[in-house]
PDB file of N, CA and C in Angstrom:
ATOM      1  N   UNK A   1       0.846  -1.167   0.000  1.00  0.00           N
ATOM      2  CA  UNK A   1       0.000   0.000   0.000  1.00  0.00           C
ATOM      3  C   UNK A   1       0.897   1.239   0.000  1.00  0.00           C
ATOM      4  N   UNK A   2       0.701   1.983  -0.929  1.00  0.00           N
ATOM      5  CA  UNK A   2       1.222   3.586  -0.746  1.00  0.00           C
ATOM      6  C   UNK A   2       0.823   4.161  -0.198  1.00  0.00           C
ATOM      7  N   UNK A   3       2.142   5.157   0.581  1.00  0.00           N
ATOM      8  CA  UNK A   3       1.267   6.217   1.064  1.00  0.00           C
ATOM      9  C   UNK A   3       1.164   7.841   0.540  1.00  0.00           C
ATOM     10  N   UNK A   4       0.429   8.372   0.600  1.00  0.00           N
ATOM     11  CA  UNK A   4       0.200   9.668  -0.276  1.00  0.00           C
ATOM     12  C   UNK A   4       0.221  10.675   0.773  1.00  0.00           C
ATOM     13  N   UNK A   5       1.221  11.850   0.517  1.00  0.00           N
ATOM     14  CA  UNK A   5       1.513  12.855   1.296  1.00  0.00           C
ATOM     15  C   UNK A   5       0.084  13.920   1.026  1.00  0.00           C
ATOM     16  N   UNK A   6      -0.289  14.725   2.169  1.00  0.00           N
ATOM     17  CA  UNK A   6      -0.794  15.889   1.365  1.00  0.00           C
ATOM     18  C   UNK A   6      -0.838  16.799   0.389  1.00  0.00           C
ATOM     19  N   UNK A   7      -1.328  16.781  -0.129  1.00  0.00           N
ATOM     20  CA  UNK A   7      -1.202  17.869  -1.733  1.00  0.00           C
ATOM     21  C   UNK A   7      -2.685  18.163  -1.662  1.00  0.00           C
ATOM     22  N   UNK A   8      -2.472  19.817  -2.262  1.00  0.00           N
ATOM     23  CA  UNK A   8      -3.266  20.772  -2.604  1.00  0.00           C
ATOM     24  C   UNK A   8      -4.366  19.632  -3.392  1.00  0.00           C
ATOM     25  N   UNK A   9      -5.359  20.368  -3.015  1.00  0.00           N
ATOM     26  CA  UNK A   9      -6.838  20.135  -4.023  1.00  0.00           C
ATOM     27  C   UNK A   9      -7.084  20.850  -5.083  1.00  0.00           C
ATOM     28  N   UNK A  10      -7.673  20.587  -6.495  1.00  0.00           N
ATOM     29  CA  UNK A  10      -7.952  21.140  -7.578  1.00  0.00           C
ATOM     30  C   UNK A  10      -9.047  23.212  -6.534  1.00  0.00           C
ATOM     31  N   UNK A  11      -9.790  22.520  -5.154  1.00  0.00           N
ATOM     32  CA  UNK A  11     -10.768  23.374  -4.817  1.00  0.00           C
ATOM     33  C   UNK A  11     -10.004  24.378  -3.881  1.00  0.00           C
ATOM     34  N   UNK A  12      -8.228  24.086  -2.832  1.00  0.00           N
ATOM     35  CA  UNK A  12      -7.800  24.146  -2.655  1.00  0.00           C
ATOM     36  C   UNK A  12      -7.131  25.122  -3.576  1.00  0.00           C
ATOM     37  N   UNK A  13      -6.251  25.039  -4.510  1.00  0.00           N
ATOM     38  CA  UNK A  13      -5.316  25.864  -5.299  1.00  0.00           C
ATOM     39  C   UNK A  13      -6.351  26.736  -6.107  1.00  0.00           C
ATOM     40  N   UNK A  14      -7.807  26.211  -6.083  1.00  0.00           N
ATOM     41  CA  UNK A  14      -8.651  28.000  -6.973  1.00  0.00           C
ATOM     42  C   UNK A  14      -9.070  28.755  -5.801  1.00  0.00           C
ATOM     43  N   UNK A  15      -8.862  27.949  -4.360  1.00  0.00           N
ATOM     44  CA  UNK A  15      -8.911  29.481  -3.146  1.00  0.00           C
ATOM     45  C   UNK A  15      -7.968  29.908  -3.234  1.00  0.00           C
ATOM     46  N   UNK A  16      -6.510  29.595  -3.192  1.00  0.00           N
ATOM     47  CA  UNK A  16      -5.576  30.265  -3.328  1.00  0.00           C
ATOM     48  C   UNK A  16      -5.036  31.292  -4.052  1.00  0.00           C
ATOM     49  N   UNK A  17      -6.005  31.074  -5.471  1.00  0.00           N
ATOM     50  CA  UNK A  17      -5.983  31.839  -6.410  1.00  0.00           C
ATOM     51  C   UNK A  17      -6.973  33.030  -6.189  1.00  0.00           C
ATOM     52  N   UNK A  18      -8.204  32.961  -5.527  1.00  0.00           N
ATOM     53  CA  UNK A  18      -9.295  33.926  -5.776  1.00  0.00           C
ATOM     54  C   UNK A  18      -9.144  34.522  -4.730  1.00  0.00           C
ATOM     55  N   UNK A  19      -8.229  34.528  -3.563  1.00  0.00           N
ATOM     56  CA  UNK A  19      -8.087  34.762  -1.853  1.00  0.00           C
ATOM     57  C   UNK A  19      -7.374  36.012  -2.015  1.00  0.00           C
ATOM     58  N   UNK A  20      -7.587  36.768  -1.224  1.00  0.00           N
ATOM     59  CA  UNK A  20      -7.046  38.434  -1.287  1.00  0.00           C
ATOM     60  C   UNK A  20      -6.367  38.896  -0.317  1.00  0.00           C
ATOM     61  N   UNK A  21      -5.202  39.877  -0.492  1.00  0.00           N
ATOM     62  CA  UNK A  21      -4.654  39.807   0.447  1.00  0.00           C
ATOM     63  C   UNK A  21      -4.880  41.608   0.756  1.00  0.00           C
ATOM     64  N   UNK A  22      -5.296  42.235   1.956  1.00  0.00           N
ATOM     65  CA  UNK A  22      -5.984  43.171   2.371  1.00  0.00           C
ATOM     66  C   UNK A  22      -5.058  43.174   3.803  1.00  0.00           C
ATOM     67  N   UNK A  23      -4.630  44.466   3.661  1.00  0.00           N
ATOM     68  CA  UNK A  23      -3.684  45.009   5.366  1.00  0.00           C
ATOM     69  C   UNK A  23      -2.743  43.717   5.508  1.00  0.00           C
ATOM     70  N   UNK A  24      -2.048  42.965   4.266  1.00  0.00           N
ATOM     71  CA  UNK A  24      -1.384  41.802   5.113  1.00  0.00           C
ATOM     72  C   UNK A  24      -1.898  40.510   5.685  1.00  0.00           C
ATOM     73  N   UNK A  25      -3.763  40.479   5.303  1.00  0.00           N
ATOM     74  CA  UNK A  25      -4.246  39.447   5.753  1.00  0.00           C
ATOM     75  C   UNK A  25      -4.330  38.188   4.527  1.00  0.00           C
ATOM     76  N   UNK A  26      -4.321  37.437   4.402  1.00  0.00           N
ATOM     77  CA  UNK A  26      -5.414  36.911   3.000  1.00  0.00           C
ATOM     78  C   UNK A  26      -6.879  36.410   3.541  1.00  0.00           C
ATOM     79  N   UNK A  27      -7.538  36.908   2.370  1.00  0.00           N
ATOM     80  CA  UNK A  27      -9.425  37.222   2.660  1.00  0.00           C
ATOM     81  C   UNK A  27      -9.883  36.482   1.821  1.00  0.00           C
ATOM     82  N   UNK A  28     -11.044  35.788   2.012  1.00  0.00           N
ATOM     83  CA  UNK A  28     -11.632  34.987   0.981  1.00  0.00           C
ATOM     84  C   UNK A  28     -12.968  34.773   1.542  1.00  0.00           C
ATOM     85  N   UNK A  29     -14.292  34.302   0.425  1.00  0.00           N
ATOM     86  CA  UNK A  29     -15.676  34.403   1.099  1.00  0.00           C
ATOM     87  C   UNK A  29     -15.567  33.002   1.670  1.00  0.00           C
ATOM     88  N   UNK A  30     -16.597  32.853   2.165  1.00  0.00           N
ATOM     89  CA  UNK A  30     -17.335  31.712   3.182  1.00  0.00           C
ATOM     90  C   UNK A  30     -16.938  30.860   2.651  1.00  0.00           C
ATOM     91  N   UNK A  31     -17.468  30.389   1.011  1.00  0.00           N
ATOM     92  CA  UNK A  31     -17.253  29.602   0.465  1.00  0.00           C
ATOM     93  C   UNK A  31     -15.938  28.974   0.088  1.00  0.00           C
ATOM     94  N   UNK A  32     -15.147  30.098  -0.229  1.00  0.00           N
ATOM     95  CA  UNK A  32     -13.889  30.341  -0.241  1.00  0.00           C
ATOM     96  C   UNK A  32     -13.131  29.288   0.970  1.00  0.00           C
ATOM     97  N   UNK A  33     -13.453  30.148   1.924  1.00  0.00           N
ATOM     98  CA  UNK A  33     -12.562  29.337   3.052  1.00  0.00           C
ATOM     99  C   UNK A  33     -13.006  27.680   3.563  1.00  0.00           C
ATOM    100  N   UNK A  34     -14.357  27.232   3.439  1.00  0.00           N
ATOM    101  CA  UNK A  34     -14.795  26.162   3.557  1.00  0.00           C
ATOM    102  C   UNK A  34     -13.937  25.143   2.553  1.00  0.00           C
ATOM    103  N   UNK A  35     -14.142  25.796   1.121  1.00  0.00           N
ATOM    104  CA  UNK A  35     -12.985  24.654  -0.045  1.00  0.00           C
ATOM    105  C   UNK A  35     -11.562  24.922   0.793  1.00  0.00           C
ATOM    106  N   UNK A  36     -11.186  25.995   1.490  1.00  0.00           N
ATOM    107  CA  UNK A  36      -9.764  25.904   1.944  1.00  0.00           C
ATOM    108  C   UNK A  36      -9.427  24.927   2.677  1.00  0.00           C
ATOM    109  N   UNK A  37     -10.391  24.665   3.666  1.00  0.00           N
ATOM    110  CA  UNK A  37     -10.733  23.851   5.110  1.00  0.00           C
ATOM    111  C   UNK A  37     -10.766  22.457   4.794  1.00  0.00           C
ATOM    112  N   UNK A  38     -11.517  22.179   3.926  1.00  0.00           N
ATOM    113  CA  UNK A  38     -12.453  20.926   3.538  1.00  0.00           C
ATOM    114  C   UNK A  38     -13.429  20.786   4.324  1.00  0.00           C
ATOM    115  N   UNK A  39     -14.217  21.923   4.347  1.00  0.00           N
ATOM    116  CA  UNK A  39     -15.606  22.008   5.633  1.00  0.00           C
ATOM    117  C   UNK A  39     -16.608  22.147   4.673  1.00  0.00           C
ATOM    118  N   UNK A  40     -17.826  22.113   5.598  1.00  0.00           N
ATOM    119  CA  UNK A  40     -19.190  23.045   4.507  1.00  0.00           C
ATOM    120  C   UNK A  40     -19.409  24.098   5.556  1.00  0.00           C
ATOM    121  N   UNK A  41     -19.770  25.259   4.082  1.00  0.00           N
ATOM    122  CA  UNK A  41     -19.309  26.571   4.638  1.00  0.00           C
ATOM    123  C   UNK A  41     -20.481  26.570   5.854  1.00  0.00           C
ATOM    124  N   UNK A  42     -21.445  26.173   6.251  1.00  0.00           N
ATOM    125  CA  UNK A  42     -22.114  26.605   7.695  1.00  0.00           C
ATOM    126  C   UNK A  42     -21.012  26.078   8.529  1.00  0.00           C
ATOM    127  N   UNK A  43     -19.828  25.589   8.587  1.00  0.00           N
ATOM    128  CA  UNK A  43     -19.085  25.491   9.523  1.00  0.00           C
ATOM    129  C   UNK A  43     -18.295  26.578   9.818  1.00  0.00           C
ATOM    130  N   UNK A  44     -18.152  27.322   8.293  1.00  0.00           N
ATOM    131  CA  UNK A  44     -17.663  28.615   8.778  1.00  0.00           C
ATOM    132  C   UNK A  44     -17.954  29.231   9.308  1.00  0.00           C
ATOM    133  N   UNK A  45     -19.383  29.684   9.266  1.00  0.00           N
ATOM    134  CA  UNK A  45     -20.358  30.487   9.821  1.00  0.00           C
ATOM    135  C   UNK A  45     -20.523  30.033  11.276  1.00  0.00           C
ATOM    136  N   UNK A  46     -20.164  28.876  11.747  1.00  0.00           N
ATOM    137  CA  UNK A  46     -20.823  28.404  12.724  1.00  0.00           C
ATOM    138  C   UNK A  46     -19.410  28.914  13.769  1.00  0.00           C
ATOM    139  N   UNK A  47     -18.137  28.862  12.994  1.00  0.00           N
ATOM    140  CA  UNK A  47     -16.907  29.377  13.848  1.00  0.00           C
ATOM    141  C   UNK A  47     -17.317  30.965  13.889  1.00  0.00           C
ATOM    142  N   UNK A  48     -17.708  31.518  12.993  1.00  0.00           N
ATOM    143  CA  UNK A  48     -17.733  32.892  13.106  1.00  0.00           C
ATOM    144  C   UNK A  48     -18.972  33.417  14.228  1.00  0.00           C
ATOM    145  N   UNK A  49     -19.790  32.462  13.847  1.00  0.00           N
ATOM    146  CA  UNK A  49     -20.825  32.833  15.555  1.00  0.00           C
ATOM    147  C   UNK A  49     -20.421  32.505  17.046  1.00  0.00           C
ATOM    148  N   UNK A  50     -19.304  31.524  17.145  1.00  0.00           N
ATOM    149  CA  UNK A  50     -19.049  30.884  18.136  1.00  0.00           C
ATOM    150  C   UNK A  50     -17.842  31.787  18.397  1.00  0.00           C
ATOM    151  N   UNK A  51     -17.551  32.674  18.109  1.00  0.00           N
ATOM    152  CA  UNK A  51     -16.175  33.833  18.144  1.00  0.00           C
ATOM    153  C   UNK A  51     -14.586  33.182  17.923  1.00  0.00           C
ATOM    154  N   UNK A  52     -14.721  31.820  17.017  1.00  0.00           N
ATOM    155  CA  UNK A  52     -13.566  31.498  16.782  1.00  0.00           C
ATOM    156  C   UNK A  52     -12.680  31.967  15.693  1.00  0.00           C
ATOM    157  N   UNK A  53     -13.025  32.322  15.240  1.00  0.00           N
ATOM    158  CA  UNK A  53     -12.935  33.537  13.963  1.00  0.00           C
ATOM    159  C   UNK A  53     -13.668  34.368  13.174  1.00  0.00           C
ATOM    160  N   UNK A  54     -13.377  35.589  12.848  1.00  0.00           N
ATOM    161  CA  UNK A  54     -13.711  36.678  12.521  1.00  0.00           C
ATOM    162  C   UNK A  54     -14.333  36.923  11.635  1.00  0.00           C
ATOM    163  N   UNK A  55     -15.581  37.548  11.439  1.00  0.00           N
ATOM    164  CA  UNK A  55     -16.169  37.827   9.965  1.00  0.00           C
ATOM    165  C   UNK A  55     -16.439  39.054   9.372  1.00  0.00           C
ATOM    166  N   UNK A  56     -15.618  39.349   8.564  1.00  0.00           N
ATOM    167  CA  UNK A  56     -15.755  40.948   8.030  1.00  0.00           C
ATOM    168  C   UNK A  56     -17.058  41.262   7.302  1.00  0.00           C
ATOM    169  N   UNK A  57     -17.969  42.216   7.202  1.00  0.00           N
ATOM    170  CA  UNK A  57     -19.137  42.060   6.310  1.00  0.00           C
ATOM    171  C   UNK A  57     -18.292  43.488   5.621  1.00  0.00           C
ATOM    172  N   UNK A  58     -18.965  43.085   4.083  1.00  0.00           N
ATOM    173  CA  UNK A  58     -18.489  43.911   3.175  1.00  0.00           C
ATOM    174  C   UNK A  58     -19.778  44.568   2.591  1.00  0.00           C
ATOM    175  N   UNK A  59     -20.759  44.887   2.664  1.00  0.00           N
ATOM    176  CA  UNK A  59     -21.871  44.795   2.455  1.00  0.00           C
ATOM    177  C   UNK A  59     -23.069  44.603   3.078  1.00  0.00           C
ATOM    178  N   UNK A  60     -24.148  44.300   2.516  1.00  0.00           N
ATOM    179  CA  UNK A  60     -25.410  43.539   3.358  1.00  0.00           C
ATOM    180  C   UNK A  60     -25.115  42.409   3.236  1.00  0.00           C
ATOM    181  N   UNK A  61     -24.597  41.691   2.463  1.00  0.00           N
ATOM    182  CA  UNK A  61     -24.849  40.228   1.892  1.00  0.00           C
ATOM    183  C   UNK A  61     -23.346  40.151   1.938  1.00  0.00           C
ATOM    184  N   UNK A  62     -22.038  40.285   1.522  1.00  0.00           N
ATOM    185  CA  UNK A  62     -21.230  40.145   1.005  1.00  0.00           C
ATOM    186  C   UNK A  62     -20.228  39.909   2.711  1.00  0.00           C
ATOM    187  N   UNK A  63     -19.530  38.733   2.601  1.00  0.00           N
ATOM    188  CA  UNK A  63     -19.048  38.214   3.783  1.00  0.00           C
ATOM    189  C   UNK A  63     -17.573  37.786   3.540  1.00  0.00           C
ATOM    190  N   UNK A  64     -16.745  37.961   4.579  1.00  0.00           N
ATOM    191  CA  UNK A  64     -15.161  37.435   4.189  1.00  0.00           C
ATOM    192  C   UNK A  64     -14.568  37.238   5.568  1.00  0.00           C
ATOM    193  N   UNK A  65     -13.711  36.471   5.610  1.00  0.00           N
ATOM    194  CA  UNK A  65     -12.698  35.740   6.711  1.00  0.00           C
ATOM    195  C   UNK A  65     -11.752  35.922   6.531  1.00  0.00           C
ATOM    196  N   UNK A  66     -10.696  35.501   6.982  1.00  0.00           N
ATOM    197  CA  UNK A  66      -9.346  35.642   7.060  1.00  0.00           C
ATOM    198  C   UNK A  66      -8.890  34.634   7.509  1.00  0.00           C
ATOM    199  N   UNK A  67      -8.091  33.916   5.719  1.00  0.00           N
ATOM    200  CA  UNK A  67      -7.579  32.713   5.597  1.00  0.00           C
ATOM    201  C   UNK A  67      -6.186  32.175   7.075  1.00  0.00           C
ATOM    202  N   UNK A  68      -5.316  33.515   7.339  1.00  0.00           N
ATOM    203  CA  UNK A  68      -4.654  34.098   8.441  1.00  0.00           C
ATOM    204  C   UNK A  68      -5.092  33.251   9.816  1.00  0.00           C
ATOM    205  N   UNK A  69      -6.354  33.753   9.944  1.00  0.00           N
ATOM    206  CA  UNK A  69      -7.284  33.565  11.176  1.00  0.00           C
ATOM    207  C   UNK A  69      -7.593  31.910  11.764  1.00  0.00           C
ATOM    208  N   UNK A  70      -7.744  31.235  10.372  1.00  0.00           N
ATOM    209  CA  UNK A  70      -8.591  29.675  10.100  1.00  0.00           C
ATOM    210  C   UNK A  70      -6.633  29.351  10.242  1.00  0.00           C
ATOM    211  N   UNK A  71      -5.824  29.427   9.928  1.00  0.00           N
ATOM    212  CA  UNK A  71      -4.639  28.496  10.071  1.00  0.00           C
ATOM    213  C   UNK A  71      -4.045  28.586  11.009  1.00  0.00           C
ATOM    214  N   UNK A  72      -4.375  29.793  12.115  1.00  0.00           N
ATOM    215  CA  UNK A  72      -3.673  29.579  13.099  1.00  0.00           C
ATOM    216  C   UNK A  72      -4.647  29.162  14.188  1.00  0.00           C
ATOM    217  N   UNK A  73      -5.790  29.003  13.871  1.00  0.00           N
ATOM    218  CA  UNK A  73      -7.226  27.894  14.634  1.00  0.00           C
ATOM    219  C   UNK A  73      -6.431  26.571  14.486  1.00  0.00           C
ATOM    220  N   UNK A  74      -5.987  26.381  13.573  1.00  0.00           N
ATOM    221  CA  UNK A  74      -5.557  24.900  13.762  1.00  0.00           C
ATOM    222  C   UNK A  74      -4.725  24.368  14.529  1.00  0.00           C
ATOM    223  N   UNK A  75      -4.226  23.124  15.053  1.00  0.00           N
ATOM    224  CA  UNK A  75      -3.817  22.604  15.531  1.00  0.00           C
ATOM    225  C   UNK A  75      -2.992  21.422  15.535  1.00  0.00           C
ATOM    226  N   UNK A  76      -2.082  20.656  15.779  1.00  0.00           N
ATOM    227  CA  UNK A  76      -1.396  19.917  15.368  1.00  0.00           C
ATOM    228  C   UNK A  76      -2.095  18.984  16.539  1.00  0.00           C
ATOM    229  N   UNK A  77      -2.440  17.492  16.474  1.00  0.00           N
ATOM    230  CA  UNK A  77      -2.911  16.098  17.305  1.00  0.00           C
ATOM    231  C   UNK A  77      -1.885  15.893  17.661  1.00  0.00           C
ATOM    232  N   UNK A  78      -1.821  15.429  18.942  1.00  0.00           N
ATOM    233  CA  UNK A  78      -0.369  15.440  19.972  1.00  0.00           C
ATOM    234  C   UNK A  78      -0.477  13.521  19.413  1.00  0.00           C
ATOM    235  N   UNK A  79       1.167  12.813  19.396  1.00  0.00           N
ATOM    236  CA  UNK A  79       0.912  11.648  18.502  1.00  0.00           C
ATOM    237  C   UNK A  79       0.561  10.969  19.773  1.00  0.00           C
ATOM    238  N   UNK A  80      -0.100   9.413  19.574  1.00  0.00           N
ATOM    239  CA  UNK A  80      -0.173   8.822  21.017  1.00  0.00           C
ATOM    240  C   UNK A  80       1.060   8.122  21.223  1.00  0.00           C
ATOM    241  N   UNK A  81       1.249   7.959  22.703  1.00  0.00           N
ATOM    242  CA  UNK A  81       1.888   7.134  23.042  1.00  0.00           C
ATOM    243  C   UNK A  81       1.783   5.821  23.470  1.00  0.00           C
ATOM    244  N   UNK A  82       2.799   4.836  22.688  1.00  0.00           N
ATOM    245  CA  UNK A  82       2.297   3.578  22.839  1.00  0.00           C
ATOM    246  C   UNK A  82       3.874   2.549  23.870  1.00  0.00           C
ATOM    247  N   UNK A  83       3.107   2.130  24.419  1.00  0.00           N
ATOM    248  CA  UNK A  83       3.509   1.576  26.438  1.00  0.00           C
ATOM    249  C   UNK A  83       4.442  -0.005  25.341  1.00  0.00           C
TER     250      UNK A  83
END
C-alpha cells in the first residue's frame, strides 16, 4: 500500500488563487474558506458565531474571513503514546 503525502486540491489551489490579500491578511468568502478547510461553509459560519474567527461584512450580503485567522485555529494532534 502507498502512502500519499498531502497535496493541494484542484478546490484548494482555486482558493488560493481567488483569496485576497488586504492590510497583510489573506481574505476569501465563506465559500472560499470552507474549499480551503475541507468544511461546509455553515461550519464557517458556525466558527464565526461561536467567536472562533472573525467575519468581516463587506456589504449587506457580502461576507469574508481571514484565511490568516482559520490556520492559526488549527492545531497539530499530539501523537499517542504507545507503552
Amino acid at each position: 500500500m502507498s502512502r500519499r503525502s498531502w497535496a493541494p486540491t484542484n478546490s484548494t489551489e482555486k482558493t488560493m488563487r481567488n483569496s485576497r490579500t488586504v492590510s497583510g491578511q489573506r481574505i476569501d468568502s465563506i465559500q472560499g474558506a470552507a474549499a480551503y478547510v475541507g468544511v461546509d461553509p455553515k461550519t464557517i459560519r458556525r466558527w464565526i458565531a461561536a467567536g472562533h474567527i472573525q467575519g468581516f461584512r463587506a456589504g449587506p450580503r457580502l461576507i469574508r474571513v481571514s484565511l490568516d485567522e482559520i490556520d492559526a485555529m488549527m492545531r497539530p494532534i499530539p501523537a499517542a503514546v504507545v507503552a
